[in-house]
Protein backbone atom coordinates (compact mmCIF):
# COMPACT_ATOMS: atom_id res chain seq x y z
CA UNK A 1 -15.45 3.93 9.89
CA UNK A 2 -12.97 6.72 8.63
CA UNK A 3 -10.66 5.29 5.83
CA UNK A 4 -6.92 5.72 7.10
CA UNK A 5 -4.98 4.87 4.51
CA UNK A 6 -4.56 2.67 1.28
CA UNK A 7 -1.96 -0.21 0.12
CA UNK A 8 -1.08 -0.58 -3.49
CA UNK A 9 0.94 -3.03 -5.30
CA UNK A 10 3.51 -1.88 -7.76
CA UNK A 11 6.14 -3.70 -9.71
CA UNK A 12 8.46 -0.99 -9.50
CA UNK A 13 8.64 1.27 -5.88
CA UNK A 14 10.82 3.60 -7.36
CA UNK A 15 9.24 3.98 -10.60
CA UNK A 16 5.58 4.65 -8.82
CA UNK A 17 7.17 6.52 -6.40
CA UNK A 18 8.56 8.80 -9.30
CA UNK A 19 4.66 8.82 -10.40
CA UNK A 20 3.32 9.68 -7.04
CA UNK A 21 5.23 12.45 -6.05
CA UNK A 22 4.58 13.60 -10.04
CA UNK A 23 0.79 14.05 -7.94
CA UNK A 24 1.37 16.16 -5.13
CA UNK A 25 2.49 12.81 -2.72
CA UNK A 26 5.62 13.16 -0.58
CA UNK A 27 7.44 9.45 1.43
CA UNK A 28 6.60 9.32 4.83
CA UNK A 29 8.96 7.63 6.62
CA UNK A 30 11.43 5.19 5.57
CA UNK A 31 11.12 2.00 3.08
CA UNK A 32 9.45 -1.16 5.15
CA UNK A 33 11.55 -4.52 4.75
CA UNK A 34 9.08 -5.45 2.29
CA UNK A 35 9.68 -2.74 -0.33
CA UNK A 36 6.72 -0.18 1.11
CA UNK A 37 6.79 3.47 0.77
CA UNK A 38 4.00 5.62 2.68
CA UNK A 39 2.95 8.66 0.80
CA UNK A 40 1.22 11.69 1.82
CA UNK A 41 -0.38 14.49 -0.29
CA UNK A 42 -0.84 17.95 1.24
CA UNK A 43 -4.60 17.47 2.86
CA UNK A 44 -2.60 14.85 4.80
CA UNK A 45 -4.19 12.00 2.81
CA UNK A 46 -1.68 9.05 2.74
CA UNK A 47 -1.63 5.91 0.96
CA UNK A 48 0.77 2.94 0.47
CA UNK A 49 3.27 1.73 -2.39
CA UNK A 50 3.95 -2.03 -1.99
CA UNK A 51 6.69 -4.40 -3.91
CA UNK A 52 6.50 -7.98 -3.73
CA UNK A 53 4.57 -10.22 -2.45
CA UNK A 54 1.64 -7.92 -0.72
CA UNK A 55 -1.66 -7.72 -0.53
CA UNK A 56 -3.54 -4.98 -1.54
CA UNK A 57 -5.62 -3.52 1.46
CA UNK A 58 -7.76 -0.71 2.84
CA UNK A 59 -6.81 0.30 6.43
CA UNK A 60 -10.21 0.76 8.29
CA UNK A 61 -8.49 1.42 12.05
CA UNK A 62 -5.60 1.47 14.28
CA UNK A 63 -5.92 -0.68 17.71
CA UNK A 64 -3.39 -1.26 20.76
CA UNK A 65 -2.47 -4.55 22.09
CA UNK A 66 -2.19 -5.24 25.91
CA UNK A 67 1.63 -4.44 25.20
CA UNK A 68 1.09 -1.26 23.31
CA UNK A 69 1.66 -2.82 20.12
CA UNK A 70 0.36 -0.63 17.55
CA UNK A 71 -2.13 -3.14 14.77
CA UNK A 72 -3.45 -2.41 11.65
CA UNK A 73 -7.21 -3.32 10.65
CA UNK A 74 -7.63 -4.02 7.38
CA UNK A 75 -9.78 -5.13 4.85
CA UNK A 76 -8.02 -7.11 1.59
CA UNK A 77 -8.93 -6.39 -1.36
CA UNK A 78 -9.75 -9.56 -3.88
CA UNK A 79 -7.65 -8.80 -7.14
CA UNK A 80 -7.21 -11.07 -10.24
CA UNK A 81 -3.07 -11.45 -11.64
CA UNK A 82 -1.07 -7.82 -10.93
């Protein structure tokens, strides 16, 4: 499987977003409800700032629903305190 994107959990979004675009990353799209920023680096490599309560996660595929509902695969990763 092709890796599609990463999830990341920050205490700050606007503090690692400072970082991250520091490193060649630029938001894509607009903040989530739950305090997530997409970035995206110029090989088109994108990755995910998360506040709150969120788990981090590797994104292993994209599938449609019946509906057309886009959903996200993903695969949590275990973590011990922040």
């Amino acid at each position: 499987m092709k890796l599609k994107h990463i999830g990341i959990k920050v205490k700050s979004l606007e503090r690692a977003l400072e970082t991250y675009k520091l490193l060649g990353f630029n938001p894509v799209g607009p903040v989530e409800t739950f305090r997530v920023q997409k970035l995206m680096d110029h090989k088109f490599q994108t990755f995910e700032i998360c506040e709150g309560d969120y788990n981090p996660h590797v994104a292993v595929d994209w599938v449609r629903d019946e509906d057309g509902n886009l959903i996200e695969l993903v695969e949590e990763l275990k973590h011990h305190g922040h």
